[in-house]
Protein backbone atom coordinates (compact mmCIF):
# COMPACT_ATOMS: atom_id res chain seq x y z
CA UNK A 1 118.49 59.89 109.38
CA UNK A 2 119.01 59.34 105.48
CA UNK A 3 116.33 60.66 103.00
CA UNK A 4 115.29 58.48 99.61
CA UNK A 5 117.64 59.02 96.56
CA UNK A 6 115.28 61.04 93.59
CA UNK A 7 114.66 59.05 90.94
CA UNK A 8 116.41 59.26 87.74
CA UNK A 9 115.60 61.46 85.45
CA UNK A 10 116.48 60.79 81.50
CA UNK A 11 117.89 64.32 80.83
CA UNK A 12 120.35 66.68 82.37
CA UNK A 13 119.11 69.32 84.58
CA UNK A 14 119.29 72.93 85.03
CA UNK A 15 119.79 75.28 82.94
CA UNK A 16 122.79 74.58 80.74
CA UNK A 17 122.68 71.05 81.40
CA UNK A 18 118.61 71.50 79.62
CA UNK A 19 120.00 73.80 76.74
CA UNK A 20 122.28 71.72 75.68
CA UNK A 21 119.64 69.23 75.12
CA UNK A 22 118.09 71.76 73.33
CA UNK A 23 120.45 73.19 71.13
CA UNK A 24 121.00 69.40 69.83
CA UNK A 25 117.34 69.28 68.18
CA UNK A 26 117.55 73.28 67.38
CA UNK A 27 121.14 73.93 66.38
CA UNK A 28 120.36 77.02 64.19
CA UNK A 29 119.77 78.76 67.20
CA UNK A 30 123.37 78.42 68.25
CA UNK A 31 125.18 78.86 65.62
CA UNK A 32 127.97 81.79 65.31
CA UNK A 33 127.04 82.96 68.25
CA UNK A 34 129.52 85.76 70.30
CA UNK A 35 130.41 84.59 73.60
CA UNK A 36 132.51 86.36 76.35
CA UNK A 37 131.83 82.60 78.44
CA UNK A 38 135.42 81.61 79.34
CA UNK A 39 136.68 77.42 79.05
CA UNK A 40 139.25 77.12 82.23
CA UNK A 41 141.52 74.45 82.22
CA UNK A 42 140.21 72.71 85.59
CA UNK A 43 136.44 73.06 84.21
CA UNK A 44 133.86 75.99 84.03
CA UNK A 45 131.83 76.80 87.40
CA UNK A 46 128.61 78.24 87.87
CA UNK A 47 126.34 79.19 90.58
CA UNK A 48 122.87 78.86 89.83
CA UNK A 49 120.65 80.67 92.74
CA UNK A 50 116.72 81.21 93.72
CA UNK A 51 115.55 84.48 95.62
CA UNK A 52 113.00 84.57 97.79
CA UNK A 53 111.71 87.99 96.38
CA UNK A 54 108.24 88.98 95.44
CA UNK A 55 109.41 92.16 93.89
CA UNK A 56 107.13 92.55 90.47
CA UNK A 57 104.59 90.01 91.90
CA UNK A 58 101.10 91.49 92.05
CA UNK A 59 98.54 91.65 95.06
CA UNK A 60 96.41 89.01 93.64
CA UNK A 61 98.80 86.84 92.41
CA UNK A 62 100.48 86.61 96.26
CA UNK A 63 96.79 86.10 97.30
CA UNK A 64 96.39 83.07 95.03
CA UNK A 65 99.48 81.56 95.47
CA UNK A 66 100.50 81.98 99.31
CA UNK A 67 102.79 84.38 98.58
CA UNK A 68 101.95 87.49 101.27
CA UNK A 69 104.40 86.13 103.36
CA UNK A 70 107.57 88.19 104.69
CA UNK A 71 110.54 87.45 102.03
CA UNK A 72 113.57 86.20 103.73
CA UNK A 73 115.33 88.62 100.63
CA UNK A 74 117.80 85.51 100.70
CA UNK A 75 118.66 82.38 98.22
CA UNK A 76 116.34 79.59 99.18
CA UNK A 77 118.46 77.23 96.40
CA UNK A 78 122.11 77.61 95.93
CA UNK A 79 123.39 75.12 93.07
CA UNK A 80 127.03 74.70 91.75
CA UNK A 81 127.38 73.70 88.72
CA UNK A 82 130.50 72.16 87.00
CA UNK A 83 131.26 71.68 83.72
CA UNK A 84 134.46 69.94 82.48
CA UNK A 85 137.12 71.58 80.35
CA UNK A 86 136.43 68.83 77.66
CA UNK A 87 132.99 69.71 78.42
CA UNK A 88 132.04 65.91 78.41
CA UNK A 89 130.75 66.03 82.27
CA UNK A 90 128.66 68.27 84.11
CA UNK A 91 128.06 67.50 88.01
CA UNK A 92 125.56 69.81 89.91
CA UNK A 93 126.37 69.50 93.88
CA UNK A 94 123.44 71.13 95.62
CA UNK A 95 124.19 73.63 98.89
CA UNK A 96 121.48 73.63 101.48
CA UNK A 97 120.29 76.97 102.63
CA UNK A 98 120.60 76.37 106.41
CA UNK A 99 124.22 75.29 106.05
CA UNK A 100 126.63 76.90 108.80
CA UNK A 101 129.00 79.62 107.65
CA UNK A 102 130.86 82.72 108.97
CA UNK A 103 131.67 86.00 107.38
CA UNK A 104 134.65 87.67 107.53
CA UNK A 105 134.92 91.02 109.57
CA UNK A 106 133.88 94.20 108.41
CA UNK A 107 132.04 92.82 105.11
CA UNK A 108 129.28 95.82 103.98
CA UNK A 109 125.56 95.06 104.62
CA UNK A 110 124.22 96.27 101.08
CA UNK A 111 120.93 96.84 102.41
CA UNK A 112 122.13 100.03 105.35
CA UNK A 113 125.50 100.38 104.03
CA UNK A 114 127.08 99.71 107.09
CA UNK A 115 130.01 97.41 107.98
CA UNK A 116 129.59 94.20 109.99
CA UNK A 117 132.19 92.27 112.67
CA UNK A 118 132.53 88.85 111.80
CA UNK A 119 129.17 87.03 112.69
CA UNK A 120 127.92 83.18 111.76
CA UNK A 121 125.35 82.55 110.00
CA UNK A 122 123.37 80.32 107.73
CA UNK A 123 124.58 80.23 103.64
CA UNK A 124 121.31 81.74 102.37
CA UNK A 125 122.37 85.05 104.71
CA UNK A 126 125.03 86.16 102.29
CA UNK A 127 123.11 87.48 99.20
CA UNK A 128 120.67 89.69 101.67
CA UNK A 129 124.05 91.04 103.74
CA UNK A 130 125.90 91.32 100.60
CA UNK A 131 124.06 90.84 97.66
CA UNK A 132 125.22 88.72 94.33
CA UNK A 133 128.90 89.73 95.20
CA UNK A 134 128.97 88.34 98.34
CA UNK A 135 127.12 85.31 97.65
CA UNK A 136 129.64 84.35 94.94
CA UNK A 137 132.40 85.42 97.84
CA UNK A 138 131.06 82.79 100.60
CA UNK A 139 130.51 80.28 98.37
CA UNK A 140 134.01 80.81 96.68
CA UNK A 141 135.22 80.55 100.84
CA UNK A 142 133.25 77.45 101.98
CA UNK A 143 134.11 75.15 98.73
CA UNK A 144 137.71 76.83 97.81
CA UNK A 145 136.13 76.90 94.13
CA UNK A 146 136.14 79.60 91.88
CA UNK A 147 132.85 80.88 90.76
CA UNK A 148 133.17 82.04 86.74
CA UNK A 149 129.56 82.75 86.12
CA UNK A 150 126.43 83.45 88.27
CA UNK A 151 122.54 83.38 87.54
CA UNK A 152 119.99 84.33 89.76
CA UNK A 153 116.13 83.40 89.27
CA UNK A 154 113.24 84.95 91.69
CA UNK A 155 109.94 84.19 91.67
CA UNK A 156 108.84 86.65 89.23
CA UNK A 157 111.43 85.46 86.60
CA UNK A 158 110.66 81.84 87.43
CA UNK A 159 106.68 82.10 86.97
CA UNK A 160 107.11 84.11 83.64
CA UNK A 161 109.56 81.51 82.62
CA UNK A 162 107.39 78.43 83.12
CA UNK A 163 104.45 80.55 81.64
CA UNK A 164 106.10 80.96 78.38
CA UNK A 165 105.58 76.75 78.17
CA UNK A 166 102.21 76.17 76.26
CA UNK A 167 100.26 74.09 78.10
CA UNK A 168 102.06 74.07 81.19
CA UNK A 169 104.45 71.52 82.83
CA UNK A 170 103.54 68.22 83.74
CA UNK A 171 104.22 67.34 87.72
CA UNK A 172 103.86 64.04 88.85
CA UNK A 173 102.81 63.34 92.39
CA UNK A 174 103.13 59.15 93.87
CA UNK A 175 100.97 60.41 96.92
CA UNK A 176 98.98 63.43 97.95
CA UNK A 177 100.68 66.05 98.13
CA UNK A 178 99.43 69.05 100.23
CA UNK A 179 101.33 72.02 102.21
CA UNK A 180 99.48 74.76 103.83
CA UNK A 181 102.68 76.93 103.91
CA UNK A 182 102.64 77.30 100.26
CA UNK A 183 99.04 76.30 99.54
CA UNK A 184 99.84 73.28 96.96
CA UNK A 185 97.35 70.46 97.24
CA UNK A 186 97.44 67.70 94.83
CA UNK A 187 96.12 64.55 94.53
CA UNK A 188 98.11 61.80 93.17
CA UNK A 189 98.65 61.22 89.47
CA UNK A 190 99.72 63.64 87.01
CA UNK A 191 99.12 67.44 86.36
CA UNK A 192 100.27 69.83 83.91
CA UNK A 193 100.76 73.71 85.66
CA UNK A 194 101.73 77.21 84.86
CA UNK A 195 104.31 79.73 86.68
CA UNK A 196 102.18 80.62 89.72
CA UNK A 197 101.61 76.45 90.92
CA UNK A 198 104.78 75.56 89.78
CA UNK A 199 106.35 77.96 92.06
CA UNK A 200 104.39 76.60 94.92
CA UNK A 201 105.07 73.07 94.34
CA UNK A 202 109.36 73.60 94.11
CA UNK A 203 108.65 75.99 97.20
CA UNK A 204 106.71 73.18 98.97
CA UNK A 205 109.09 71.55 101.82
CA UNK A 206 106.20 70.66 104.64
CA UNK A 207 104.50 67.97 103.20
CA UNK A 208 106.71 65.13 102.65
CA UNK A 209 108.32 65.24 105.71
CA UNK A 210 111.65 65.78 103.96
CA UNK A 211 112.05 69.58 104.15
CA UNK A 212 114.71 71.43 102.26
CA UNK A 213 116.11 67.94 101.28
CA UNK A 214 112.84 66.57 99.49
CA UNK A 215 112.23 70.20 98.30
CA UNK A 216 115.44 70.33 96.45
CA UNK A 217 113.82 66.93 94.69
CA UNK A 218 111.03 68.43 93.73
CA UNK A 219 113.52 71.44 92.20
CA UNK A 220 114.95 68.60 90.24
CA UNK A 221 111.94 66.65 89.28
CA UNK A 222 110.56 70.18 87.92
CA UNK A 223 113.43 71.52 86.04
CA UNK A 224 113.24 67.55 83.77
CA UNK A 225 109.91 67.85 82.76
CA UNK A 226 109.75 71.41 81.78
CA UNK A 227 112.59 69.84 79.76
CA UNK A 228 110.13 67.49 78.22
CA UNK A 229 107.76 70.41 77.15
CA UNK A 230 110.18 72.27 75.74
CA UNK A 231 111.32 69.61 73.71
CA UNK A 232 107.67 69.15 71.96
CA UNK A 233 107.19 73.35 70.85
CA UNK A 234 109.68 75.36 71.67
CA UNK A 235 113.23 73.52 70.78
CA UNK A 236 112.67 73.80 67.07
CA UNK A 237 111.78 77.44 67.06
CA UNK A 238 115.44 79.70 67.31
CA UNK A 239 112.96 83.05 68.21
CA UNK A 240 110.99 81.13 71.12
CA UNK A 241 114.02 79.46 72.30
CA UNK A 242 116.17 82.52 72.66
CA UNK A 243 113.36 84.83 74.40
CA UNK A 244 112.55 81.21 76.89
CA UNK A 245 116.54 82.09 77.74
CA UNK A 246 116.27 85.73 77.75
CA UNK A 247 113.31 85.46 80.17
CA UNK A 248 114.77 83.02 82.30
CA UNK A 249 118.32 85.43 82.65
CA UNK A 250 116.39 88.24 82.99
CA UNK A 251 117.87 91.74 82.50
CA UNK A 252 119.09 92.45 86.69
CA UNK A 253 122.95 93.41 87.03
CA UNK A 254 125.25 90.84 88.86
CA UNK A 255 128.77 89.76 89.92
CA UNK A 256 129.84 87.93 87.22
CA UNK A 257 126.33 87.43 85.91
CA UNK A 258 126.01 84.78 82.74
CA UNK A 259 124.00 86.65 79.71
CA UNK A 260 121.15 84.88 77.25
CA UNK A 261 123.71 84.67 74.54
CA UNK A 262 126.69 82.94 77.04
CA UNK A 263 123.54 80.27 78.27
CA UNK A 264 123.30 79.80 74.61
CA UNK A 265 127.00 79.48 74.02
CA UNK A 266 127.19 77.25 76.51
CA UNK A 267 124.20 74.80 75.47
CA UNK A 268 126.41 74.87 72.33
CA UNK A 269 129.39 73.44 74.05
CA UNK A 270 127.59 70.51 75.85
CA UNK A 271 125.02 69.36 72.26
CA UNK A 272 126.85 66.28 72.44
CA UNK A 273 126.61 65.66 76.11
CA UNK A 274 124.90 62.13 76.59
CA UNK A 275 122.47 61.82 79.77
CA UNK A 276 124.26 59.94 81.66
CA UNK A 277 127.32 62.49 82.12
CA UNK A 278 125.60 64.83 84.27
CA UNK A 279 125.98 63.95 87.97
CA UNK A 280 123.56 65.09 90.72
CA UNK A 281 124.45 65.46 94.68
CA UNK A 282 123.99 67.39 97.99
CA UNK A 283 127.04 68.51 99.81
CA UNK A 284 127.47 65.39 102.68
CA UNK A 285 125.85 66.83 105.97
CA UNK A 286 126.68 65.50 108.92
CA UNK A 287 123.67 66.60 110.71
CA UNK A 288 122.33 69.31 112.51
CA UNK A 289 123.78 71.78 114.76
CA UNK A 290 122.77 73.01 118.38
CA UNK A 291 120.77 76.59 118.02
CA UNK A 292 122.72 79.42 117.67
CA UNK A 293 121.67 83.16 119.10
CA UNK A 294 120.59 85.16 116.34
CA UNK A 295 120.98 82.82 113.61
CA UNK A 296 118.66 79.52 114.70
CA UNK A 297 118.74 75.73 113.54
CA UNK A 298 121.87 75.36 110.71
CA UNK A 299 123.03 72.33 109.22
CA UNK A 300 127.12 71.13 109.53
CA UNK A 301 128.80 69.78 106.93
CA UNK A 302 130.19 66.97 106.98
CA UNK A 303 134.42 68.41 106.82
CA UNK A 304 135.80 65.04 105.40
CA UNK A 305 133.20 64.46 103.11
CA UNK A 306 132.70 67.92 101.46
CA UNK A 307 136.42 68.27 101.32
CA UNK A 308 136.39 65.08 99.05
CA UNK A 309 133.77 66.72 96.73
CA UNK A 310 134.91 70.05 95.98
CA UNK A 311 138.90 68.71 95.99
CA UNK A 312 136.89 66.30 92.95
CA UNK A 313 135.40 69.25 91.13
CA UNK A 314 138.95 71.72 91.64
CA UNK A 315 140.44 68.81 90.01
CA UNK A 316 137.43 68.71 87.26
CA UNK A 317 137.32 65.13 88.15
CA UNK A 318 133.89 63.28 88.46
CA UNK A 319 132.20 63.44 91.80
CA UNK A 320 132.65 60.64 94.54
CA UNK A 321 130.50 57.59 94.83
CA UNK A 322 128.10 57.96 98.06
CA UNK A 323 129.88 55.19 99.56
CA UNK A 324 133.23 57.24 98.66
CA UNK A 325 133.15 59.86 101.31
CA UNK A 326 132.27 59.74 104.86
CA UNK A 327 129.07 58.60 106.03
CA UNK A 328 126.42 61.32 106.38
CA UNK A 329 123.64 61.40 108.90
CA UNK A 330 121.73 63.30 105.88
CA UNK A 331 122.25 62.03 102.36
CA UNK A 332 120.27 62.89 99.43
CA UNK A 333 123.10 60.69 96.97
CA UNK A 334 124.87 61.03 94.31
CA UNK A 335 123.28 59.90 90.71
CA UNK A 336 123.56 59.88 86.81
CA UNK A 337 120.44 60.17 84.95
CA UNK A 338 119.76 57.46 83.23
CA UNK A 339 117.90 57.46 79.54
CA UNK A 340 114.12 56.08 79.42
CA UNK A 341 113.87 56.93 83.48
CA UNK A 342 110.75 58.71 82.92
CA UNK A 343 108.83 61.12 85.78
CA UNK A 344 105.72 61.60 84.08
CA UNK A 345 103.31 59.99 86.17
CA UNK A 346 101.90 56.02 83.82
């Protein structure tokens, strides 16, 4: 089965792909600024990650928003980022949670200290068994690329983030759009919302019949039009811009964790970076596997395609064409954001 390709968007996403739009309009904000962020030859990689964690989220707020349910303690959204060493590219390849993976023998569970045989299990897995270290570790494994920086978001972070946008952020909806899982239920057109609905519309994945695949599209659609706001208050204020990065890094230790002031450094790098050099894609899947005991319904990569994408990026060459690598029975596509594509509802 193949899923629709999201639509365009006019600006890069995530978060240095978005600063560096920024730092364009605000570029006092950027300058002389100390950086530890390193420029590798074959291209600068991040992982960008999203923790299911209510930790700092109060009883009435996981009343309101459908948020009383168990926490997986796990990474619901694993993105790697690339950016090139002439830092005229960046290509974001997305990593579905459910994807298969094994860990290595006697790896330490950080949550009871104790030491584990080697055991499959699904991606998303790694950061609860192993925290930020081993997250960075698998992912380094399954792609054979080296992770430089890490940031890590959880829903906490991520509602305080969007709730430092005045006004909200816009989110367009073609058709109705309602999940019981997560409690979002909106009507068609075009809606502007703070932290708490945000996070249940990029949480949704029940409604559209798409599950993790149209919920990464809603991610992406979310991230561009927070981009949008920004751009009309916040990108001409240094102070405001700085404490929307600060907020968004958060102050949480981490394996190889990227600060404020490297986010900045980095939106410095890419000011220059037209639209349509950021690339967009989900690892090819080939489809999904049979159950497994203890670990459930995974996704398999497709070997020949994957191998295609990540050889690309190690190379800090652009990603493939969709009709480059092998067919996938699950394809989200690869894309460039193109200028004037807007996703603000007419």
């Amino acid at each position: 089965m193949k899923f629709p390709r999201t639509r365009r968007p006019r600006r890069p996403l995530l978060v240095p792909a978005a600063l560096a739009a920024l730092a364009a309009l605000a570029p006092a904000a950027f300058a002389a600024v100390p950086t530890g962020l390193p420029a590798p030859d074959k291209g600068l990689n991040l992982l960008v990650v999203g923790i299911d964690s209510r930790k700092g989220v109060t009883e009435e707020e996981k009343e309101r928003f459908r948020l009383g349910g168990k926490e997986c303690d796990c990474t619901d959204v694993m993105m790697l980022v690339h950016v090139s060493a002439e830092n005229d590219r960046v290509d974001v390849v997305s990593l579905p949670r459910d994807s298969l993976t094994s860990f290595p023998d006697q790896h330490r569970d950080r949550r009871t200290g104790k030491l584990h045989a080697a055991h499959q299990a699904k991606i998303n897995g790694a950061w609860a068994e192993g925290g930020s270290s081993f997250a960075v570790e698998t992912v380094e494994s399954m792609t054979g690329l080296p992770v430089h920086r890490y940031l890590e978001i959880d829903f906490r972070r991520f509602m305080d983030t969007v709730d430092r946008v005045d006004g909200g952020v816009p989110i367009c909806t073609e058709k109705a759009l309602k999940d019981p899982a997560t409690g979002i239920d909106l009507q068609p057109g075009t809606k502007p919302v703070g932290g708490g609905e945000a996070l249940q519309y990029v949480r949704s994945r029940k409604a559209d019949g798409q599950m993790d695949f149209g919920r990464i599209q809603k991610q992406q659609k979310f991230v561009v039009n927070t981009l949008e706001r920004l751009r009309e208050g916040i990108l001409d204020d240094p102070g405001r811009l700085r404490d929307f990065a600060e907020t968004l890094r958060g102050t949480g230790a981490a394996e190889r964790g990227i600060s404020a002031t490297e986010l900045l450094a980095l939106a410095g790098r890419l000011r220059d970076l037209p639209p349509d050099r950021t690339e967009f894609a989900t690892v090819p899947v080939r489809g999904f596997n049979p159950d497994i005991a203890g670990v459930g319904s995974t996704l398999a990569w497709d070997e020949e395609g994957a191998a295609e994408v990540f050889l690309r990026l190690r190379e800090d060459r652009p990603l493939p064409a969709a009709d480059e690598v092998a067919p996938s029975q699950i394809s989200v596509g690869t894309y460039r954001p193109t200028p004037g594509a807007s996703l603000i509802c007419p």
